[in-house]
Protein backbone atom coordinates (compact mmCIF):
# COMPACT_ATOMS: atom_id res chain seq x y z
CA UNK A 1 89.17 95.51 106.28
CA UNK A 2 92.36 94.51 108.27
CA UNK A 3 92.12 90.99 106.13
CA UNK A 4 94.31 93.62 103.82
CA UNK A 5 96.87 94.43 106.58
CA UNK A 6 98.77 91.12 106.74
CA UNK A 7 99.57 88.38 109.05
CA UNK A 8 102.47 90.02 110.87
CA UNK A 9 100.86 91.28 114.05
CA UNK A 10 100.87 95.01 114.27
CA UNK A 11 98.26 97.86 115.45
CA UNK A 12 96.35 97.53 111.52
CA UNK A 13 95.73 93.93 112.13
CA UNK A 14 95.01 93.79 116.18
CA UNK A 15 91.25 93.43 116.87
CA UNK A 16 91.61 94.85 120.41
CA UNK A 17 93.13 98.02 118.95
CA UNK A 18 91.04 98.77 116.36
CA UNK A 19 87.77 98.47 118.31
CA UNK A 20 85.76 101.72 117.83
CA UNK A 21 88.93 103.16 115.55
CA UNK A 22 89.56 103.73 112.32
CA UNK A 23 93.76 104.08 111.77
CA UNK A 24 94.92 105.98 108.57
CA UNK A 25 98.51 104.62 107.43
CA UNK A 26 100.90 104.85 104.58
CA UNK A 27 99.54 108.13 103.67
CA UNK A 28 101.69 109.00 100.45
CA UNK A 29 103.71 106.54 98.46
CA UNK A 30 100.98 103.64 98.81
CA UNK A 31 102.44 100.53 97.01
CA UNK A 32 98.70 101.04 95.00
CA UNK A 33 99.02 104.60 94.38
CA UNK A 34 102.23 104.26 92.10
CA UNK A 35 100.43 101.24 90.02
CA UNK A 36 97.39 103.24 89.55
CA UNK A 37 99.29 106.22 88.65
CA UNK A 38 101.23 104.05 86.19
CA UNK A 39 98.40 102.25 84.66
CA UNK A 40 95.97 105.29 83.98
CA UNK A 41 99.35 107.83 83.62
CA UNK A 42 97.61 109.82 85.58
CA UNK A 43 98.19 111.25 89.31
CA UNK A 44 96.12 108.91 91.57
CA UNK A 45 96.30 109.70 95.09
CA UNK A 46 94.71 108.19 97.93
CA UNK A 47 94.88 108.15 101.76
CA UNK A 48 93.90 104.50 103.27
CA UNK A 49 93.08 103.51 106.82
CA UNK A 50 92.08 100.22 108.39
CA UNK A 51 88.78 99.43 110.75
CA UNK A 52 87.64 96.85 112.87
CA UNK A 53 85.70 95.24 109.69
CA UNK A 54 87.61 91.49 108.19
CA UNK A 55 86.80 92.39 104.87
CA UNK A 56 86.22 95.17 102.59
CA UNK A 57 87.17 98.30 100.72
CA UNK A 58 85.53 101.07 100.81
CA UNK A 59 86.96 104.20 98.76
CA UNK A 60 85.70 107.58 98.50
CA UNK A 61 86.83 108.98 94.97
CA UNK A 62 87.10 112.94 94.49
CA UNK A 63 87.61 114.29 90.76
CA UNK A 64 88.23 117.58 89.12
CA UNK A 65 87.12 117.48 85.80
CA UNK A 66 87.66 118.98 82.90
CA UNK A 67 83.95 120.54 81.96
CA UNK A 68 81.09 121.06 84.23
CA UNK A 69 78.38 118.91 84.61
CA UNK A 70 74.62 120.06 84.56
CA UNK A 71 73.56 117.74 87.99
CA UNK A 72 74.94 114.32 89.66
CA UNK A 73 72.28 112.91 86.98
CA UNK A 74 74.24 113.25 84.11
CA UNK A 75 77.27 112.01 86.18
CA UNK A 76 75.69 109.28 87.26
CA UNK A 77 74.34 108.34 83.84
CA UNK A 78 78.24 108.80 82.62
CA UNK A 79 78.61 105.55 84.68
CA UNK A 80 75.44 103.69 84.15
CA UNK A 81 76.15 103.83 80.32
CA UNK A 82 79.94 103.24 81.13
CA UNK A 83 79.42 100.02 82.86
CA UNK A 84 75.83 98.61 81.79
CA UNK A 85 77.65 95.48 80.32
CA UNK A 86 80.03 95.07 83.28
CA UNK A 87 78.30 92.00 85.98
CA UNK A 88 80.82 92.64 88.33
CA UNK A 89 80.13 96.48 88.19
CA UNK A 90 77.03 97.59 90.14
CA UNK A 91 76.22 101.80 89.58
CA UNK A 92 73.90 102.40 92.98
CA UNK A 93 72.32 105.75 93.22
CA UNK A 94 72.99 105.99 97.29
CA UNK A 95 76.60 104.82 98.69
CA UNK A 96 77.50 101.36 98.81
CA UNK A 97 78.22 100.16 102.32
CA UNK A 98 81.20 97.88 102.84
CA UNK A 99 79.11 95.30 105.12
CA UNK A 100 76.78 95.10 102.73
CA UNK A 101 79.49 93.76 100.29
CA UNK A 102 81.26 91.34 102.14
CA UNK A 103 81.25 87.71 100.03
CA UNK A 104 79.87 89.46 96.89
CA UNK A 105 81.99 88.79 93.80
CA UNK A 106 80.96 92.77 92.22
CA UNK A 107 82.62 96.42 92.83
CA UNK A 108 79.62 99.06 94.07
CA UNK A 109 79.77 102.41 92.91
CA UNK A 110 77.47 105.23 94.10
CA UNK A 111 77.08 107.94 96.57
CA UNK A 112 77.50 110.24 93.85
CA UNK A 113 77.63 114.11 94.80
CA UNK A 114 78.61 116.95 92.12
CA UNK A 115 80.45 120.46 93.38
CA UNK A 116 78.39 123.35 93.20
CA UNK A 117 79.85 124.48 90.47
CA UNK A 118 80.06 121.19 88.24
CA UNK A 119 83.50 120.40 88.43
CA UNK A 120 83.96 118.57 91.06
CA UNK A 121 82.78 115.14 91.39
CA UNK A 122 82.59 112.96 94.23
CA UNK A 123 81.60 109.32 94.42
CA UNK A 124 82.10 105.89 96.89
CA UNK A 125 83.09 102.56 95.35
CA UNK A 126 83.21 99.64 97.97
CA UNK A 127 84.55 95.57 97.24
CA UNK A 128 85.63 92.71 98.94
CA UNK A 129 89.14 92.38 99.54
CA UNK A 130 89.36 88.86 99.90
CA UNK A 131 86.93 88.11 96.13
CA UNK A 132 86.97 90.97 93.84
CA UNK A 133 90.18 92.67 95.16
CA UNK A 134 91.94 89.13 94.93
CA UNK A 135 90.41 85.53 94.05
CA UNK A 136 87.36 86.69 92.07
CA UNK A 137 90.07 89.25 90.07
CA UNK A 138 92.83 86.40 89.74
CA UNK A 139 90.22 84.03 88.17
CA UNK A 140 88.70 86.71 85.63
CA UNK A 141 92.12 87.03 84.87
CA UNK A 142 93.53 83.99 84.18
CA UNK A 143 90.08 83.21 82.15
CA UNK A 144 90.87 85.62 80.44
CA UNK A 145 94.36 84.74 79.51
CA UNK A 146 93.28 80.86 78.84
CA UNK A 147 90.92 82.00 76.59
CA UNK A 148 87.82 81.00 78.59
CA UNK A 149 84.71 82.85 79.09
CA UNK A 150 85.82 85.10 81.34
CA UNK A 151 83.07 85.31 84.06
CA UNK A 152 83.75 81.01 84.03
CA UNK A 153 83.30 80.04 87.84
CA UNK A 154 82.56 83.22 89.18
CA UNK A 155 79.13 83.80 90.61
CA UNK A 156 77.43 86.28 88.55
CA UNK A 157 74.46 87.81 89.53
CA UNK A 158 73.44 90.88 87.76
CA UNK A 159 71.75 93.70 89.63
CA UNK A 160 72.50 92.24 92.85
CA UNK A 161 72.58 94.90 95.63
């Protein structure tokens, strides 16, 4: 959402010019890009664009991996297993929606589609900026390093969709 695109006025933040519009920007070198590359050493590479919506990520994730995969079952059992413990982690077998997420403290991941052949892998993830992408994150955080419980004043509600 253009909640993300700061408080200095410019065409990602104007309501007026993003009605009916959605505005790619920044679309190599993203400030996000490098961290994620450096924290998974891996090449991460995204494209992001801004819509008329306040709040709200939404993400579509492409893969190449290694080995094939039978169907999107097994893939999306890869993530159910990965991430049954995880409250603020929901796996959804259709795509999240970004309205649908707006003031919910959880990521949504689903949506997920496998290449005819198996190795390519395809999947949506959607949050909200302004909780999990910031105040939910900095107080699971700093639980953490206090040495609190770390879901400690954070709504949790588990299989909320």
């Amino acid at each position: 959402g253009y909640s993300g695109a700061g408080t200095t006025p410019s065409d990602k933040n104007d309501a007026d010019k993003l009605r009916d519009n959605l505005m790619p920007y920044q679309l190599t070198g993203h400030v996000h890009e490098r961290e994620a590359s450096h924290q998974l050493g891996l090449p991460v590479a995204f494209m992001p664009h801004v819509a008329a919506y306040f709040r709200g990520i939404t993400l579509t994730a492409h893969m190449s991996l290694v080995r094939a995969l039978a169907d999107v079952e097994t893939l999306r059992a890869l993530y159910r297993a990965r991430y049954a413990r995880e409250p603020l982690l929901h796996v959804l077998d259709a795509a999240p929606w970004v309205s649908r997420i707006a003031g919910r403290h959880h990521v949504e991941i689903g949506g997920f589609t496998l290449g005819a052949d198996g190795r390519r892998a395809v999947l949506v993830v959607t949050l909200d900026n302004l909780l999990k992408g910031a105040a939910t994150q900095a107080l699971q955080n700093l639980n953490l390093a206090l040495g609190f419980a770390e879901f400690e004043g954070i709504p949790v509600a588990v299989g909320e969709t």
